[in-house]
N, C-alpha and C. Protein backbone atom coordinates (compact mmCIF):
# COMPACT_ATOMS: atom_id res chain seq x y z
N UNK A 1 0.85 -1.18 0.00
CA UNK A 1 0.00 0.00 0.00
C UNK A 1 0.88 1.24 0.00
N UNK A 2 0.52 1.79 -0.71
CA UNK A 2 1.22 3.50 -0.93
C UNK A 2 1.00 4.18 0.43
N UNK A 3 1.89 5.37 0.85
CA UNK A 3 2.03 5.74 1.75
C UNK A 3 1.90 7.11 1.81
N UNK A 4 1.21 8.05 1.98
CA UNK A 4 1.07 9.48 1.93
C UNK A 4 2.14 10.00 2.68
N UNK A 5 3.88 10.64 2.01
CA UNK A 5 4.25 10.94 2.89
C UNK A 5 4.46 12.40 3.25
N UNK A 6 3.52 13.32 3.07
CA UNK A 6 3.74 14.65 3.21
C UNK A 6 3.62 14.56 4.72
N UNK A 7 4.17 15.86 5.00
CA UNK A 7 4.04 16.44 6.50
C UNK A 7 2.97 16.87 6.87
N UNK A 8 2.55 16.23 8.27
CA UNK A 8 1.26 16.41 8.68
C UNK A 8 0.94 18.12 9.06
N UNK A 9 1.99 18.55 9.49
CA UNK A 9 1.87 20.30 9.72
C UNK A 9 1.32 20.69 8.40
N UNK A 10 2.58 20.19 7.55
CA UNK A 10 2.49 21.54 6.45
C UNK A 10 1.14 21.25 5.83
N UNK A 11 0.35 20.10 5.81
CA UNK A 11 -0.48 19.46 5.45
C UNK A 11 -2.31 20.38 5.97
N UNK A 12 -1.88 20.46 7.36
CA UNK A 12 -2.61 20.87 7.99
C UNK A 12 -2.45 22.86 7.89
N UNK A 13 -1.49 23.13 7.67
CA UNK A 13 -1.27 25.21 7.37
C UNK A 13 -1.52 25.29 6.00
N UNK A 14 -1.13 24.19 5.52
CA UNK A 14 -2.09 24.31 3.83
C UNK A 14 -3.68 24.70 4.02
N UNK A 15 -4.07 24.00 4.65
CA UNK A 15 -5.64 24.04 4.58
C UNK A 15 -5.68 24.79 5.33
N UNK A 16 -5.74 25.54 6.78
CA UNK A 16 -5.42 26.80 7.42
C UNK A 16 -5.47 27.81 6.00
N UNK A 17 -4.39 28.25 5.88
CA UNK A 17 -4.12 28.81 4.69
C UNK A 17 -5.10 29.04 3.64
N UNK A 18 -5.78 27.43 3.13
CA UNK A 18 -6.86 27.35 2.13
C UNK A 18 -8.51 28.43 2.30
N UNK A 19 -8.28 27.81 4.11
CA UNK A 19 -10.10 28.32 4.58
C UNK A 19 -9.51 29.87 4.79
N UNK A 20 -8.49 30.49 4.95
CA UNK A 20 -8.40 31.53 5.60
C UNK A 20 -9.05 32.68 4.21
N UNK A 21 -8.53 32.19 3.17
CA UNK A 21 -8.82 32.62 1.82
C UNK A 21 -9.81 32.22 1.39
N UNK A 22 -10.92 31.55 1.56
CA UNK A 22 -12.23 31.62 1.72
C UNK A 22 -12.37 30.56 1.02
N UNK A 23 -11.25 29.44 0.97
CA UNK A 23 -11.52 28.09 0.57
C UNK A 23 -12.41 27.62 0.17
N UNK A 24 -13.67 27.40 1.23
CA UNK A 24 -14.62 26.51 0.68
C UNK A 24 -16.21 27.11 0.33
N UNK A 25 -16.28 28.41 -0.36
CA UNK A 25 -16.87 29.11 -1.05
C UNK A 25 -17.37 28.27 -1.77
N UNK A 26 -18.64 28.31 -2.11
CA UNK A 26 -19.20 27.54 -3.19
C UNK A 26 -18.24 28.17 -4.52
N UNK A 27 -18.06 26.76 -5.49
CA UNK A 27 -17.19 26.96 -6.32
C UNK A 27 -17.54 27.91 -7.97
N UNK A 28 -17.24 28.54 -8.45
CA UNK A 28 -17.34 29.00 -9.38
C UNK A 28 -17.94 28.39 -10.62
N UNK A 29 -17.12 27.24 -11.13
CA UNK A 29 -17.80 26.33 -11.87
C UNK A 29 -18.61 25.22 -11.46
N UNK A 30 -18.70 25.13 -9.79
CA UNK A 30 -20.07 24.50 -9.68
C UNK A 30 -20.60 25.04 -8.69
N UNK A 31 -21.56 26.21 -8.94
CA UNK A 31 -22.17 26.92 -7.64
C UNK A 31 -23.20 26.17 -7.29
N UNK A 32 -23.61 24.94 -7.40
CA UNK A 32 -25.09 24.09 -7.46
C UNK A 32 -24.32 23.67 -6.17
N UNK A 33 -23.36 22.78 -6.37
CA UNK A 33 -22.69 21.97 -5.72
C UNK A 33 -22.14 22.46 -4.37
N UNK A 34 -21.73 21.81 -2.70
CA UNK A 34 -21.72 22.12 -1.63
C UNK A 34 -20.11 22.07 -2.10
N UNK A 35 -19.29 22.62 -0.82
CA UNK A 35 -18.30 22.03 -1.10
C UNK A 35 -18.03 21.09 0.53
N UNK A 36 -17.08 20.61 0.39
CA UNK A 36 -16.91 19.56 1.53
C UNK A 36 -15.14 20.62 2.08
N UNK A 37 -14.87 20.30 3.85
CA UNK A 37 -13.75 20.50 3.75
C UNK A 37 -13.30 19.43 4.18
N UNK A 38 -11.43 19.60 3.75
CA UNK A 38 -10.59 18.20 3.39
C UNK A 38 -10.98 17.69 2.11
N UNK A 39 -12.36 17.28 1.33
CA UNK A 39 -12.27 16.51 0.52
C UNK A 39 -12.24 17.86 -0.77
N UNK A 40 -12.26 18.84 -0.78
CA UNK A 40 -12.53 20.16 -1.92
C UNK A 40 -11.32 20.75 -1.42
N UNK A 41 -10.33 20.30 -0.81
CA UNK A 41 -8.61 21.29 -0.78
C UNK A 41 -7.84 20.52 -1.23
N UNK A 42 -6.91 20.87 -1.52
CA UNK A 42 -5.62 20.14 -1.73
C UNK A 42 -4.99 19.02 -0.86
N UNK A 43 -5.63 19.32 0.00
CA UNK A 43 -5.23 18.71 1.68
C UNK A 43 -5.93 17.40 1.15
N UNK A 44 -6.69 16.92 0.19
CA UNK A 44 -6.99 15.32 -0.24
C UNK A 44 -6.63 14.92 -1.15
N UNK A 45 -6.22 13.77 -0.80
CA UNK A 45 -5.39 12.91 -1.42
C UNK A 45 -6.17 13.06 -3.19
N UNK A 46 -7.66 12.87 -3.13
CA UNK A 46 -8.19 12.30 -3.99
C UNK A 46 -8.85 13.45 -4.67
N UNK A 47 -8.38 14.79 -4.27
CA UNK A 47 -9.01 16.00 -5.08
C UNK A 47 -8.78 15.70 -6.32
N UNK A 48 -9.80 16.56 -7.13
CA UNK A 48 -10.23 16.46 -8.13
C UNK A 48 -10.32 15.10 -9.37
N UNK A 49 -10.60 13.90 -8.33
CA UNK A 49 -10.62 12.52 -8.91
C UNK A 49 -11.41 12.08 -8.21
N UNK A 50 -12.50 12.18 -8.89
CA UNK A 50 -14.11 11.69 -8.65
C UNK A 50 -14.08 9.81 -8.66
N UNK A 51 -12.98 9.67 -9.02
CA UNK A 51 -13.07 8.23 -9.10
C UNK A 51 -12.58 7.71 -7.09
N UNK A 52 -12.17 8.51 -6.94
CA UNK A 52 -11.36 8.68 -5.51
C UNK A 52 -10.27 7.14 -6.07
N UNK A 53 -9.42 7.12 -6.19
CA UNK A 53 -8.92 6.46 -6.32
C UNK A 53 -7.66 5.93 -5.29
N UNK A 54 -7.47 6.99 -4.17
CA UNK A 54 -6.82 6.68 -3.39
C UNK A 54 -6.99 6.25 -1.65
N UNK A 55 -7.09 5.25 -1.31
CA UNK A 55 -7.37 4.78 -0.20
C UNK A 55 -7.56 6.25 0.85
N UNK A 56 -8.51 6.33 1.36
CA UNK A 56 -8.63 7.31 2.97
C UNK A 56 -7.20 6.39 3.81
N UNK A 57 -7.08 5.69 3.79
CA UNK A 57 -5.88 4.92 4.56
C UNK A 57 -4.53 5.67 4.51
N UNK A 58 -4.50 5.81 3.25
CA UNK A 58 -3.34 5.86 2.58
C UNK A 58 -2.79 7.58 3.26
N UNK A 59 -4.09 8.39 3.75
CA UNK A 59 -3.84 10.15 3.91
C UNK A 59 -3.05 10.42 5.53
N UNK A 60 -2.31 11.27 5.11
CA UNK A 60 -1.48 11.47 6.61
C UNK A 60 -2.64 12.20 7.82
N UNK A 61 -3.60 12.53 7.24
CA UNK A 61 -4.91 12.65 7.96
C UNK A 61 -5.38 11.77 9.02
N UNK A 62 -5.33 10.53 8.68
CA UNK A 62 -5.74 9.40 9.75
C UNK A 62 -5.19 9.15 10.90
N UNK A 63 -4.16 9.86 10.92
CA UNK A 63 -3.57 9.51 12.18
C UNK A 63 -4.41 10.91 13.53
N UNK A 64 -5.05 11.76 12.61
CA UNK A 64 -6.24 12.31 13.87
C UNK A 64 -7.31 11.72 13.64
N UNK A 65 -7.83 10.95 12.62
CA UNK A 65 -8.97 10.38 13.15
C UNK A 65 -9.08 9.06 14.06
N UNK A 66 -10.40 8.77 15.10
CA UNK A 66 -10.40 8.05 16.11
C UNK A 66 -10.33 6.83 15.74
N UNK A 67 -9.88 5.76 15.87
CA UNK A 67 -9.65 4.45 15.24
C UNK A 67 -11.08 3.93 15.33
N UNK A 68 -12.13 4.17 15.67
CA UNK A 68 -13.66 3.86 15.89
C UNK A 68 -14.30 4.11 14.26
N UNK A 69 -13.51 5.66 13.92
CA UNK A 69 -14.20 5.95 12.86
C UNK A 69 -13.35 6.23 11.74
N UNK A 70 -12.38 4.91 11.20
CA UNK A 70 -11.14 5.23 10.25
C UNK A 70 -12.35 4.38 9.09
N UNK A 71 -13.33 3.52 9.15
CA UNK A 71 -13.99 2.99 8.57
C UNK A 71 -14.75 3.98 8.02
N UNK A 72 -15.32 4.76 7.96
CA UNK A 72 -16.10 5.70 7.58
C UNK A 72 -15.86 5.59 6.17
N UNK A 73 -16.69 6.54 5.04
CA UNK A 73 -16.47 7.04 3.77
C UNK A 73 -15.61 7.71 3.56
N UNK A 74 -16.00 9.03 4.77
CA UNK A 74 -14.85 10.33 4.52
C UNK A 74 -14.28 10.34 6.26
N UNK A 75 -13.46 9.20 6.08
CA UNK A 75 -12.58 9.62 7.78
C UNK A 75 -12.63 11.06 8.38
N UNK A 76 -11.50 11.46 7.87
CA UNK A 76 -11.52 12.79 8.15
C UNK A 76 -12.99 13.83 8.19
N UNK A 77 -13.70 13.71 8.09
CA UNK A 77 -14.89 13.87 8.88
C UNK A 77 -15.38 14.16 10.28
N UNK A 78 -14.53 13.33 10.45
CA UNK A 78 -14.61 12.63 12.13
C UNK A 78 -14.14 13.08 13.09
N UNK A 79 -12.93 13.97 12.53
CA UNK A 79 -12.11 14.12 13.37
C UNK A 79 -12.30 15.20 14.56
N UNK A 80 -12.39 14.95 15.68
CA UNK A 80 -13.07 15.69 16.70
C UNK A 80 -12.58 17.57 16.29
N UNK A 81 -13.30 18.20 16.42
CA UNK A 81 -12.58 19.64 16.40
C UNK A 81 -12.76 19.95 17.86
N UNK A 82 -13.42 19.68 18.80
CA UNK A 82 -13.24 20.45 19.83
C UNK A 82 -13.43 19.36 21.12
N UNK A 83 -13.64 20.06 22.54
CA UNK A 83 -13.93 18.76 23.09
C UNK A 83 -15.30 18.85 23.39
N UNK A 84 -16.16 19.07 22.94
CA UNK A 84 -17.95 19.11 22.84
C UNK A 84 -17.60 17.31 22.12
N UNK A 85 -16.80 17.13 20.72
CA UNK A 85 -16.69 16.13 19.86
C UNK A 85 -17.57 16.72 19.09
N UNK A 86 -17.46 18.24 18.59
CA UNK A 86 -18.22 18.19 17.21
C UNK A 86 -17.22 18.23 16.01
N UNK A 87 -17.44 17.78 14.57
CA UNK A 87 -16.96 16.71 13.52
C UNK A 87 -17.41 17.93 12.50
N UNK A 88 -16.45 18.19 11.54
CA UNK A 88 -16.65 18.33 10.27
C UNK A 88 -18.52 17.68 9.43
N UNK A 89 -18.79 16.55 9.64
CA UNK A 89 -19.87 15.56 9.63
C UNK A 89 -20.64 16.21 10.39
N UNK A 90 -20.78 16.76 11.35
CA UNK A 90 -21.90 17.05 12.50
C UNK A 90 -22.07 18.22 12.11
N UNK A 91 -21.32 19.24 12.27
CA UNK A 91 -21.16 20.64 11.46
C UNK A 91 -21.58 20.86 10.00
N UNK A 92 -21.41 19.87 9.59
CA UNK A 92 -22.06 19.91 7.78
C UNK A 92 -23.54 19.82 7.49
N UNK A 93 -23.83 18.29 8.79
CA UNK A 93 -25.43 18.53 8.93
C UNK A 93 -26.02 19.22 9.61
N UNK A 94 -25.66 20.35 10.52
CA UNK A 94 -26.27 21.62 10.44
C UNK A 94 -26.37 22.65 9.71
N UNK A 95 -25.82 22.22 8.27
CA UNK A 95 -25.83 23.25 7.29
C UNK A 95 -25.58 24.69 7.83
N UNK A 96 -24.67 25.19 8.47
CA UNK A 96 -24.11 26.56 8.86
C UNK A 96 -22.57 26.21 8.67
N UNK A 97 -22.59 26.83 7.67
CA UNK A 97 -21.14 27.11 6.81
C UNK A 97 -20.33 27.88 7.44
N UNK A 98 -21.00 28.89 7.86
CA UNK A 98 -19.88 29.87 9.07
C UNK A 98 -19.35 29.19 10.07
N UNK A 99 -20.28 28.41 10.85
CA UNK A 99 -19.99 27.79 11.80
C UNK A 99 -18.91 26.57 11.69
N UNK A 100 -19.11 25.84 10.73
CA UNK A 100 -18.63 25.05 10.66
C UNK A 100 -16.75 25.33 9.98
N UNK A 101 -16.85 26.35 9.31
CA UNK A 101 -15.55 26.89 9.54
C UNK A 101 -14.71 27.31 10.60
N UNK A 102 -15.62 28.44 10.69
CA UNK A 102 -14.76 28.85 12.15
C UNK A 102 -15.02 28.08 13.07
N UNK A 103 -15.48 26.55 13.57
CA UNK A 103 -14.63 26.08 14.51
C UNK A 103 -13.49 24.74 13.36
N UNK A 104 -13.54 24.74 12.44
CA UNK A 104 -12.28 24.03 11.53
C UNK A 104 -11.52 24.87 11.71
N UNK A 105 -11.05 25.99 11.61
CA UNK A 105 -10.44 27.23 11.75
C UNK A 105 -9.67 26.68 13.01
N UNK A 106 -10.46 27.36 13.89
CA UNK A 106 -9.92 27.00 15.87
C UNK A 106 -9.05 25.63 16.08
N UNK A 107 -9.63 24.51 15.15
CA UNK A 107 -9.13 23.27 15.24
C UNK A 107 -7.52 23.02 14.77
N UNK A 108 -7.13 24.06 13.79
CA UNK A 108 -6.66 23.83 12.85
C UNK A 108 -5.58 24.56 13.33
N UNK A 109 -5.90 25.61 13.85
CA UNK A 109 -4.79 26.70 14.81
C UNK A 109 -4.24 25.89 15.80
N UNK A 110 -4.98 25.33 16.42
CA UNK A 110 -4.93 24.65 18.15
C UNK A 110 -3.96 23.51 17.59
N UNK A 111 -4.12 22.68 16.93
CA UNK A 111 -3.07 21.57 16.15
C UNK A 111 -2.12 21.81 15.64
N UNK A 112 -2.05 23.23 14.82
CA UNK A 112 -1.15 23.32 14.52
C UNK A 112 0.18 23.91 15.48
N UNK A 113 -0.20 24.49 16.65
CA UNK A 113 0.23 24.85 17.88
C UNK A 113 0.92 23.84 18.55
N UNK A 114 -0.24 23.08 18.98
CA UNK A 114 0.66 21.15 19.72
C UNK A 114 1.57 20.86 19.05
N UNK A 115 1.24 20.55 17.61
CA UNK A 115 2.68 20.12 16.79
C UNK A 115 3.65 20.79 16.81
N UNK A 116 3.39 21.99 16.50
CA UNK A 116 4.72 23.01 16.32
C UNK A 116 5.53 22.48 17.88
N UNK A 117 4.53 23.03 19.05
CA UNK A 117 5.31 22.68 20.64
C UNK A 117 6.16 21.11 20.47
N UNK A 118 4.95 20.08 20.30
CA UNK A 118 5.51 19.05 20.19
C UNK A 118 6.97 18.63 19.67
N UNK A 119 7.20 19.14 18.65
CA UNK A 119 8.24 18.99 17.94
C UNK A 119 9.40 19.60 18.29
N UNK A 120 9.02 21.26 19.03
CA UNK A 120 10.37 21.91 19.71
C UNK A 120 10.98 21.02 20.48
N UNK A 121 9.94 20.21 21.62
CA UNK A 121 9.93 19.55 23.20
C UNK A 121 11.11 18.41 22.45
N UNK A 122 10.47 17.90 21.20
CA UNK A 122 11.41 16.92 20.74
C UNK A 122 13.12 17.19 20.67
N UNK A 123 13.06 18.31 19.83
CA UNK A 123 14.31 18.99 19.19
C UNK A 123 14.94 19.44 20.47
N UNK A 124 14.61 20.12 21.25
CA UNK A 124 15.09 20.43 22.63
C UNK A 124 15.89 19.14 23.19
N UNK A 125 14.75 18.24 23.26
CA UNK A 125 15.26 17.00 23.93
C UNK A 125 16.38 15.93 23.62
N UNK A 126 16.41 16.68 22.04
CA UNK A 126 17.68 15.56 21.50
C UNK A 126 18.59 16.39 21.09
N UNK A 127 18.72 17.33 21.97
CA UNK A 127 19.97 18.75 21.95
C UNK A 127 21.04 18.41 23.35
């Protein structure tokens, strides 16, 4: 099995980056259409290949989703944003687009924070 090996940071300030610029705007050439986040950024493996052709397994994503819900369609879905445990998925079916950004937003800051720390604590530690 193929192995997604991008960096989970840069992976994650990409899409930061993506929503900050108003990412997931209904799209230009399909304003009918919702957009999803993770699966409508770059941040998926399987953008713009409707065939999805690449395993959810395979995305450096999975390693935040809960091993309960790696089975899912769209894993990353799942992945808790806060500690209420509301989900990309839960947030989508309330249809409030604001909302459901700005707490992906909060999620996305807050992670990208741990890691960054995480990784000093590391680098520190093997100094």
């Amino acid at each position: 099995m193929a192995h997604d090996d991008r960096d989970i940071l840069d992976v994650l300030k990409f899409e930061l980056t993506f929503l900050e610029q108003g990412g997931y705007g209904r799209s230009v050439r399909t304003p009918w259409k919702p957009t999803h986040s993770f699966q409508d950024s770059l941040s998926c493996l399987n953008f713009g290949d409707p065939e999805r052709t690449h395993p959810c397994e395979e995305c450096v994503l999975m390693q935040l989703v809960p091993k309960e819900r790696r089975g899912e369609s769209v894993p990353c879905h799942h992945i808790p944003l806060n500690p209420q445990g509301e989900t990309v998925e839960t947030l989508e079916n309330q249809e409030n687009q604001q909302v459901m950004e700005a707490r992906l937003e909060q999620w996305l800051r807050a992670t990208i924070a741990r890691l960054e720390s995480e990784r000093a604590a590391k680098t520190a530690a093997s100094h």
